[in-house]
N, C-alpha and C. Protein backbone atom coordinates (compact mmCIF):
# COMPACT_ATOMS: atom_id res chain seq x y z
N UNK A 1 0.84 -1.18 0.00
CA UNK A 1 0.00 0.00 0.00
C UNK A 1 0.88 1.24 0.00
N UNK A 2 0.67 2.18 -0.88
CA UNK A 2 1.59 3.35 -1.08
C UNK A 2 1.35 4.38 0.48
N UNK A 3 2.48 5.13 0.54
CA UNK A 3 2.27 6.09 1.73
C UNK A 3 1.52 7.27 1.45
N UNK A 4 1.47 7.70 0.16
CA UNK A 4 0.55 8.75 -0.12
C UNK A 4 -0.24 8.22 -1.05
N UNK A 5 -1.30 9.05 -1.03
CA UNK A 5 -2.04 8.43 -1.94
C UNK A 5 -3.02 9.54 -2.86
N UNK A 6 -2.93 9.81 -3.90
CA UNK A 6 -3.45 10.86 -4.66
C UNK A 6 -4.91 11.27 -4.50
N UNK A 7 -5.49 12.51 -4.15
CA UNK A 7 -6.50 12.05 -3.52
C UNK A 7 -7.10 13.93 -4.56
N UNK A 8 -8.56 13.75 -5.08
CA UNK A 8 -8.96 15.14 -6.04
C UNK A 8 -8.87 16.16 -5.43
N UNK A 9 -8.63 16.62 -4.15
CA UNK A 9 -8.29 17.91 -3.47
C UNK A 9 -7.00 18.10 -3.83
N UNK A 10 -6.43 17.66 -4.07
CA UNK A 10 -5.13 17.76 -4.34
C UNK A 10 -4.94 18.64 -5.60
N UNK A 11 -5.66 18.63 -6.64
CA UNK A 11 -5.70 19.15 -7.82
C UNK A 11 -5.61 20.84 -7.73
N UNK A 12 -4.63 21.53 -8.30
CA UNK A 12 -4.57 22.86 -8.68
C UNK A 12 -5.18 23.54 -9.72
N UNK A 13 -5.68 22.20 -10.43
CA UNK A 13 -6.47 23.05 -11.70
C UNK A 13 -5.28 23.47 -12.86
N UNK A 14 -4.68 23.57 -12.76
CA UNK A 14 -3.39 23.17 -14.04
C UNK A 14 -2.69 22.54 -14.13
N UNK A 15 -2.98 21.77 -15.33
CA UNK A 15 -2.31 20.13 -15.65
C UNK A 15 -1.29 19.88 -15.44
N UNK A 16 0.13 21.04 -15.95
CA UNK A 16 1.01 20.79 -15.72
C UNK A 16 1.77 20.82 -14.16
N UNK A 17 0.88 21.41 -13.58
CA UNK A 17 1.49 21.03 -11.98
C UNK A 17 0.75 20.27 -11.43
N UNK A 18 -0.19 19.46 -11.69
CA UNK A 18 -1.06 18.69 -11.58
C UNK A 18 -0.26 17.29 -11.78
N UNK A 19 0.26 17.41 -13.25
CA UNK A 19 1.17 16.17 -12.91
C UNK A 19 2.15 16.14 -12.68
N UNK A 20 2.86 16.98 -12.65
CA UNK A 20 4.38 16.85 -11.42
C UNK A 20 4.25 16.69 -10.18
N UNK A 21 3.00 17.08 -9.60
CA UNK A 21 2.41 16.54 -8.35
C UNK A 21 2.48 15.14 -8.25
N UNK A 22 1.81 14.72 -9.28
CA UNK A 22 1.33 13.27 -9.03
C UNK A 22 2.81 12.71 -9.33
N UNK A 23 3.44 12.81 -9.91
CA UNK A 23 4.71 12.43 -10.50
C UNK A 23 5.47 12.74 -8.97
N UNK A 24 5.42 13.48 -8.40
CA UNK A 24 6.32 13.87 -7.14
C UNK A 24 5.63 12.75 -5.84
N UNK A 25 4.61 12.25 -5.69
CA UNK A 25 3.74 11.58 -4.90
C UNK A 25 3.99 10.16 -5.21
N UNK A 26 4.29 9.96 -6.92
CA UNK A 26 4.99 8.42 -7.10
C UNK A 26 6.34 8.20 -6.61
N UNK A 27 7.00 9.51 -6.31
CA UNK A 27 8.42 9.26 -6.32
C UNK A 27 8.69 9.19 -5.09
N UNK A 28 7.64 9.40 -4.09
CA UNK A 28 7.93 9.55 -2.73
C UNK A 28 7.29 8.44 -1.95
N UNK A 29 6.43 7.62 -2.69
CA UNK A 29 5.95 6.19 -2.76
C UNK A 29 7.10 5.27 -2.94
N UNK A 30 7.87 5.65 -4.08
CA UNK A 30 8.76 4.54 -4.53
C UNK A 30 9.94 4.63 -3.66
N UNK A 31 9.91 5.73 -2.82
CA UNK A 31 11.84 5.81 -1.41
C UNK A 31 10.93 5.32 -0.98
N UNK A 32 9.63 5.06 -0.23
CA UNK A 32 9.20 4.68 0.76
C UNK A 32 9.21 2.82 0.40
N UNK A 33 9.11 2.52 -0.37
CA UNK A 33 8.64 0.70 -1.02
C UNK A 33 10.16 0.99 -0.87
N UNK A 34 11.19 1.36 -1.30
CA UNK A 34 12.31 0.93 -1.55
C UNK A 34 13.43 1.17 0.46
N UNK A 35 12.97 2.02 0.58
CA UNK A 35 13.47 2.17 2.44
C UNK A 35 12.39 0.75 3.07
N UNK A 36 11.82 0.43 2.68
CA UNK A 36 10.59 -0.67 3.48
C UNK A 36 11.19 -2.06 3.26
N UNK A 37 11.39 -2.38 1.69
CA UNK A 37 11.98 -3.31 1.65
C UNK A 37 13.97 -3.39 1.70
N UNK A 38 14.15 -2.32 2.63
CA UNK A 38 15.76 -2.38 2.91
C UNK A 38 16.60 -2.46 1.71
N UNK A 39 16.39 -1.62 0.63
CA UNK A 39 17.54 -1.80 -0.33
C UNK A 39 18.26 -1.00 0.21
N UNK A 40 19.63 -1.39 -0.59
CA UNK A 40 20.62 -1.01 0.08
C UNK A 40 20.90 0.69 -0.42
N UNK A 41 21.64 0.93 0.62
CA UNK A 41 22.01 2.69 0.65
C UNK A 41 22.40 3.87 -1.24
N UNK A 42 22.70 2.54 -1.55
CA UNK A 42 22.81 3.02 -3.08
C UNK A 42 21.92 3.50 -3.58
N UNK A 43 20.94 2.55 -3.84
CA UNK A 43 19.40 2.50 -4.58
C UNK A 43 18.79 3.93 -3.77
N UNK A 44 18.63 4.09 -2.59
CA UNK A 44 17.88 4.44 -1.89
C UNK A 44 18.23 6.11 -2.11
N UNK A 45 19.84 6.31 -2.12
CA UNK A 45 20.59 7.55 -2.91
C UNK A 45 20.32 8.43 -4.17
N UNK A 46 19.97 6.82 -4.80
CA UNK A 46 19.46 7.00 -6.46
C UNK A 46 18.46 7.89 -6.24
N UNK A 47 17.09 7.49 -5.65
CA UNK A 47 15.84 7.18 -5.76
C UNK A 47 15.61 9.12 -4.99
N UNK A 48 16.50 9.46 -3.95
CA UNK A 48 16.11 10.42 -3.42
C UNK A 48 16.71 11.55 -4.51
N UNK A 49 17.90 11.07 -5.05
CA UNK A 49 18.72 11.91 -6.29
C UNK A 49 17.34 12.13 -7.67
N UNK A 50 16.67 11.44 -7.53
CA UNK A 50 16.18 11.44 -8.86
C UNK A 50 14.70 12.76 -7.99
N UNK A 51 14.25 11.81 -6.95
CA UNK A 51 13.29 13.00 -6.50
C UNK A 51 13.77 14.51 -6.16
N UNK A 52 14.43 14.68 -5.78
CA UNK A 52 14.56 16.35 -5.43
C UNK A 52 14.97 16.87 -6.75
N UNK A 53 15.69 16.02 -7.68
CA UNK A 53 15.87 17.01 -8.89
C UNK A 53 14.76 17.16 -9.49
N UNK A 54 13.44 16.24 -9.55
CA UNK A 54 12.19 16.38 -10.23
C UNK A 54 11.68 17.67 -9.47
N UNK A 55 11.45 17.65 -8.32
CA UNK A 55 11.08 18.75 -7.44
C UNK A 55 11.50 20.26 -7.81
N UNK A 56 13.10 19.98 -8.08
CA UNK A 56 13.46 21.48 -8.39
C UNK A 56 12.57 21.91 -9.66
N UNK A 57 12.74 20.50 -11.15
CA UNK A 57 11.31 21.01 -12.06
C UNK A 57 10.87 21.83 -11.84
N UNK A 58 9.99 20.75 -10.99
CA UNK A 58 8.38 21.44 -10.41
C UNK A 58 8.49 22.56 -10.12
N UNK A 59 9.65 22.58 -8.97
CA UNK A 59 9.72 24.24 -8.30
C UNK A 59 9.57 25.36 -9.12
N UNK A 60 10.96 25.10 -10.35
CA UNK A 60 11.28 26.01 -11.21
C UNK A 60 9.73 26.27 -12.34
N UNK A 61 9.02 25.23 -12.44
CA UNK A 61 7.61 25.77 -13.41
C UNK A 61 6.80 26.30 -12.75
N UNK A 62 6.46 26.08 -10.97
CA UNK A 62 5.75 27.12 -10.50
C UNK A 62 6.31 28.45 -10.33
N UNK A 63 7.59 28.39 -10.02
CA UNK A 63 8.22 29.82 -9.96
C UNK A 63 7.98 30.62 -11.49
N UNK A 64 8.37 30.41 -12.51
CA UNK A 64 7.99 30.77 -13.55
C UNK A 64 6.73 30.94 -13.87
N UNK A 65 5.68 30.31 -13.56
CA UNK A 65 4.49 31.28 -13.36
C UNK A 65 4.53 32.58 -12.84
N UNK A 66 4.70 32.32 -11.57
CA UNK A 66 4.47 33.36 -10.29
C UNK A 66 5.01 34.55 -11.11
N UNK A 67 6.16 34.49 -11.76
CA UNK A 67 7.06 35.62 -12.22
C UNK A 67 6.24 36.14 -13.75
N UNK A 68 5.64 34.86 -14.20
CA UNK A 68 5.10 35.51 -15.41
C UNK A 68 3.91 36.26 -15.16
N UNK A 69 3.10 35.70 -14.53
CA UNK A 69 1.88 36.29 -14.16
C UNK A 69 1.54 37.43 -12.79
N UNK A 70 2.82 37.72 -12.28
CA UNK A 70 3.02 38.55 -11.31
C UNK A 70 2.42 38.16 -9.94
N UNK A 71 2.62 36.53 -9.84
CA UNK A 71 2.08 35.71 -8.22
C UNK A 71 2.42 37.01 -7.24
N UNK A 72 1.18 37.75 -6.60
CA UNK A 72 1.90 38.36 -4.83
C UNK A 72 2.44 37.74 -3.70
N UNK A 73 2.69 36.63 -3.42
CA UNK A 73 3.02 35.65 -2.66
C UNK A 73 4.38 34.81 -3.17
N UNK A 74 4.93 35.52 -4.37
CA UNK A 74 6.18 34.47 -5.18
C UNK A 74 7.18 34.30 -3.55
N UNK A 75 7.71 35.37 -3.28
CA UNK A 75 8.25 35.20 -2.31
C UNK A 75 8.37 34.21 -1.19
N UNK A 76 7.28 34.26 -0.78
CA UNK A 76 6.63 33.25 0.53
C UNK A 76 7.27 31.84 -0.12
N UNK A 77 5.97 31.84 -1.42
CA UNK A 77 6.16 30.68 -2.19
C UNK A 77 7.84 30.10 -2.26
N UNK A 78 8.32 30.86 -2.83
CA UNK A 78 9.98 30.79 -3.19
C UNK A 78 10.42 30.02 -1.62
N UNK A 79 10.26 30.49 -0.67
CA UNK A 79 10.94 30.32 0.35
C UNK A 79 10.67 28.88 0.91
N UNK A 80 9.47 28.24 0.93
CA UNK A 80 9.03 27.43 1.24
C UNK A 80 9.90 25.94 -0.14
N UNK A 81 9.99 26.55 -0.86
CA UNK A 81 10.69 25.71 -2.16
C UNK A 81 11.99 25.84 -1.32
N UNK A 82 12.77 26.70 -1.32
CA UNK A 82 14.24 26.08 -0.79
C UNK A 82 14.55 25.90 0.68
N UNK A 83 13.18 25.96 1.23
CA UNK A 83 13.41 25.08 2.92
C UNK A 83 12.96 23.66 2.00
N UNK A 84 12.68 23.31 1.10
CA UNK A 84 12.77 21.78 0.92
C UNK A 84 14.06 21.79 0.13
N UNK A 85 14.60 22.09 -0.48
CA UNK A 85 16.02 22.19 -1.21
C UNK A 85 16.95 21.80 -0.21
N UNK A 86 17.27 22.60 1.17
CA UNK A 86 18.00 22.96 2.20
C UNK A 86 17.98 20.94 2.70
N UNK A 87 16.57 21.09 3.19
CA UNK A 87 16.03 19.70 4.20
C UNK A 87 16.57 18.29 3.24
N UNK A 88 16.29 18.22 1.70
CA UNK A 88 16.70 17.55 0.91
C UNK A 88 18.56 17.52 0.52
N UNK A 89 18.50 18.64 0.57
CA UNK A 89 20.52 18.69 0.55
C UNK A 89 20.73 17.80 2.22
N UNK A 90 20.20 18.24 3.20
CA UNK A 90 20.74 17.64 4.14
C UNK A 90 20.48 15.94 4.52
N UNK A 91 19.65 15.59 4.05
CA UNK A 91 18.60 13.88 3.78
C UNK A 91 20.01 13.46 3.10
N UNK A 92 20.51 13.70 1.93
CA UNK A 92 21.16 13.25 0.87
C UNK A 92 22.92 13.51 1.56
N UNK A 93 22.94 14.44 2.23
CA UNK A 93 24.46 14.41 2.43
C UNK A 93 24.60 13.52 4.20
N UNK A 94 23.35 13.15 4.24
CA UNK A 94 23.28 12.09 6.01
C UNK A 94 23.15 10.91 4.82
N UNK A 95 22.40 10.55 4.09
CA UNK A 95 22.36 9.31 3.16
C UNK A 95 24.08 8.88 2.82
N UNK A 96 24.37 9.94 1.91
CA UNK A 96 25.97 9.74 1.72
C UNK A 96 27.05 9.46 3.08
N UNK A 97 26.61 9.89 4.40
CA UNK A 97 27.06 9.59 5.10
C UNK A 97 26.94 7.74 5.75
N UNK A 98 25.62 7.33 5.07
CA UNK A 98 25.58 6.09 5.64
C UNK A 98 24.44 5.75 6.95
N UNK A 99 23.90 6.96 7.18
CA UNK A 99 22.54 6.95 7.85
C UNK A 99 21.69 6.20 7.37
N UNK A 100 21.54 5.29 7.14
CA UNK A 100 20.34 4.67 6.91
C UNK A 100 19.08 4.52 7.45
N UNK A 101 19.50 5.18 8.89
CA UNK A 101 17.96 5.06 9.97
C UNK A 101 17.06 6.47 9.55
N UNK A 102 18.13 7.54 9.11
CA UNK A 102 17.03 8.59 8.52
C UNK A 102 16.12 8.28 8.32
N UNK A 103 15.73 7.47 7.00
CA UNK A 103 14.80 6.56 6.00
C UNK A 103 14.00 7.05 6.65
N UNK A 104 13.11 6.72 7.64
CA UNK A 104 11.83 7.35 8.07
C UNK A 104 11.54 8.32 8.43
N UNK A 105 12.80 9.05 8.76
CA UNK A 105 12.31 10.87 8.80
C UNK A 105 12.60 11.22 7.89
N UNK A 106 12.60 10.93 6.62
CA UNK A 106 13.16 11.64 5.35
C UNK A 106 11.67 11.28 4.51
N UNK A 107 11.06 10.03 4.71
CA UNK A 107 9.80 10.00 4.30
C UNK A 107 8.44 10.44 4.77
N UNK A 108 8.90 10.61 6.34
CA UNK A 108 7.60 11.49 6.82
C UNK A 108 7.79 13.11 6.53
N UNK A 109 8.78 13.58 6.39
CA UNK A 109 9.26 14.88 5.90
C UNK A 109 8.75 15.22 5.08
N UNK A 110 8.89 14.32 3.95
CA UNK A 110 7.93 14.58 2.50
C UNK A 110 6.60 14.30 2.42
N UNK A 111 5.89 13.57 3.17
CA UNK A 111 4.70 13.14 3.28
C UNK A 111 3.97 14.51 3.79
N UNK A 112 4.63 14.79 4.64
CA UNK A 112 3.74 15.92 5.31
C UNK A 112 4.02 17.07 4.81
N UNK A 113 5.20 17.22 4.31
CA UNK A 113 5.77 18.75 3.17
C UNK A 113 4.93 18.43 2.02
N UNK A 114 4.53 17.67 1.20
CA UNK A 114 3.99 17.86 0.39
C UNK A 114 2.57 17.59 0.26
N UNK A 115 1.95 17.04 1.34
CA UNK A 115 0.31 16.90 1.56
C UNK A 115 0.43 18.56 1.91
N UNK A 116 1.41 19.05 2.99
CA UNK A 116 0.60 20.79 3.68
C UNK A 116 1.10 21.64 2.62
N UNK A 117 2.31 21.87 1.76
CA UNK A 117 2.50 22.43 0.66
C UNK A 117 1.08 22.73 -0.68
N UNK A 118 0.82 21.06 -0.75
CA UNK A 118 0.17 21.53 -1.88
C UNK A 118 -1.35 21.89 -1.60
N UNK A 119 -2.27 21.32 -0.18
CA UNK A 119 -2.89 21.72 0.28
C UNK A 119 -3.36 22.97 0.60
N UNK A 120 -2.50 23.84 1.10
CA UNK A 120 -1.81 24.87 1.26
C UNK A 120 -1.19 26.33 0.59
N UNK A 121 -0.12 25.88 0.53
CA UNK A 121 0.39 26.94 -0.37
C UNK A 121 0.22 27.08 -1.62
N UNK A 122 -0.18 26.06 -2.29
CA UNK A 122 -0.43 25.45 -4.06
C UNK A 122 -1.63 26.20 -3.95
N UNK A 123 -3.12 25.25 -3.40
CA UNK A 123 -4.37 25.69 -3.63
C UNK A 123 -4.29 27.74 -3.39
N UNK A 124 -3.52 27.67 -2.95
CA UNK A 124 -3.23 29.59 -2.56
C UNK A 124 -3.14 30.46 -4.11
N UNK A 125 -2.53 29.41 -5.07
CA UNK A 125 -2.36 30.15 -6.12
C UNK A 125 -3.49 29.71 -7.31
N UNK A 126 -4.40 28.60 -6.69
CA UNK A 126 -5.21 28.17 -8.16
C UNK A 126 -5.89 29.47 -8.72
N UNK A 127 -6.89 29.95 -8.18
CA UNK A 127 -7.66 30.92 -8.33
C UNK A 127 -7.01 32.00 -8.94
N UNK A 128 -5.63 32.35 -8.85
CA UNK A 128 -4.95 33.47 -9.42
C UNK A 128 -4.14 33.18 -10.66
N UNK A 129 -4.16 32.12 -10.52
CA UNK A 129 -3.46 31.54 -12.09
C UNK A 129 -4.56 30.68 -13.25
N UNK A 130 -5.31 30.22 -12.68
CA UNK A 130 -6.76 29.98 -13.52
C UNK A 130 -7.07 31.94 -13.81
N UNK A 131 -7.24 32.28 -12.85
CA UNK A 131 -7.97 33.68 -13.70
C UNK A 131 -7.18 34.38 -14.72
N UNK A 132 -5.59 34.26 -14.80
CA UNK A 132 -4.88 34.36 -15.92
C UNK A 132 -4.99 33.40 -16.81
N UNK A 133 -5.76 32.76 -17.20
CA UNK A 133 -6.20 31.67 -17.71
C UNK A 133 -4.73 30.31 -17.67
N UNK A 134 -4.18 30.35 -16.92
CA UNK A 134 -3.30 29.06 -16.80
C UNK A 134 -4.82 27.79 -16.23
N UNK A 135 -4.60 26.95 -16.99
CA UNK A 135 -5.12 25.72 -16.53
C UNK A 135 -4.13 24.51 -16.82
């Protein structure tokens, strides 16, 4: 059973962050199946290497809204993107260290950063980027 689970509140109303969402929610499913069934520190390196660079994506296409369409909140927004940058640099350089017990605070980290993020700070911008007609 996955740890998150995609659920229609979740939806921003534009596709393209719509599915980097969902794309970010598989990837945080798959450290969690892969920390569960104990692969080893490599895989598990991979798996977090591949998620935070998808994330920055993401980051970088919502930021590029905000900037195109003049988001009032880019700021806030911005900031909240590289306290996960920061938390993820530090997951990955305790991983490289050989922490392996992280594993579960590195997955509840994201579980709950990205259920209150997009809950949150995301739904904050639907209404202002639908009315610029982004869908």
């Amino acid at each position: 059973m996955p740890l998150y689970a995609w659920k229609p509140e979740f939806s921003v109303n534009i596709k393209i962050i719509d599915q980097q969402h969902r794309r970010l929610v598989d990837s945080i499913n798959n450290l969690h199946d892969a920390m569960k069934t104990a692969i080893n520190n490599d895989v598990v390196s991979k798996i977090v290497e591949d998620l935070t660079a998808y994330a920055d994506t993401h980051f970088i296409t919502e930021e590029d809204f905000f900037v195109q369409y003049g988001y009032p909140k880019l700021e806030a927004h911005k900031r909240e993107h590289d306290r996960f940058r920061a938390k993820a640099a530090e997951f990955k350089k305790q991983l490289q260290e050989g922490h392996i017990a992280l594993s579960i605070d590195m997955s509840m980290f994201l579980f709950d950063w990205l259920n209150d993020h997009i809950l949150k700070m995301d739904k904050a911008y639907t209404a202002f980027l639908n009315a610029k007609g982004v869908v």
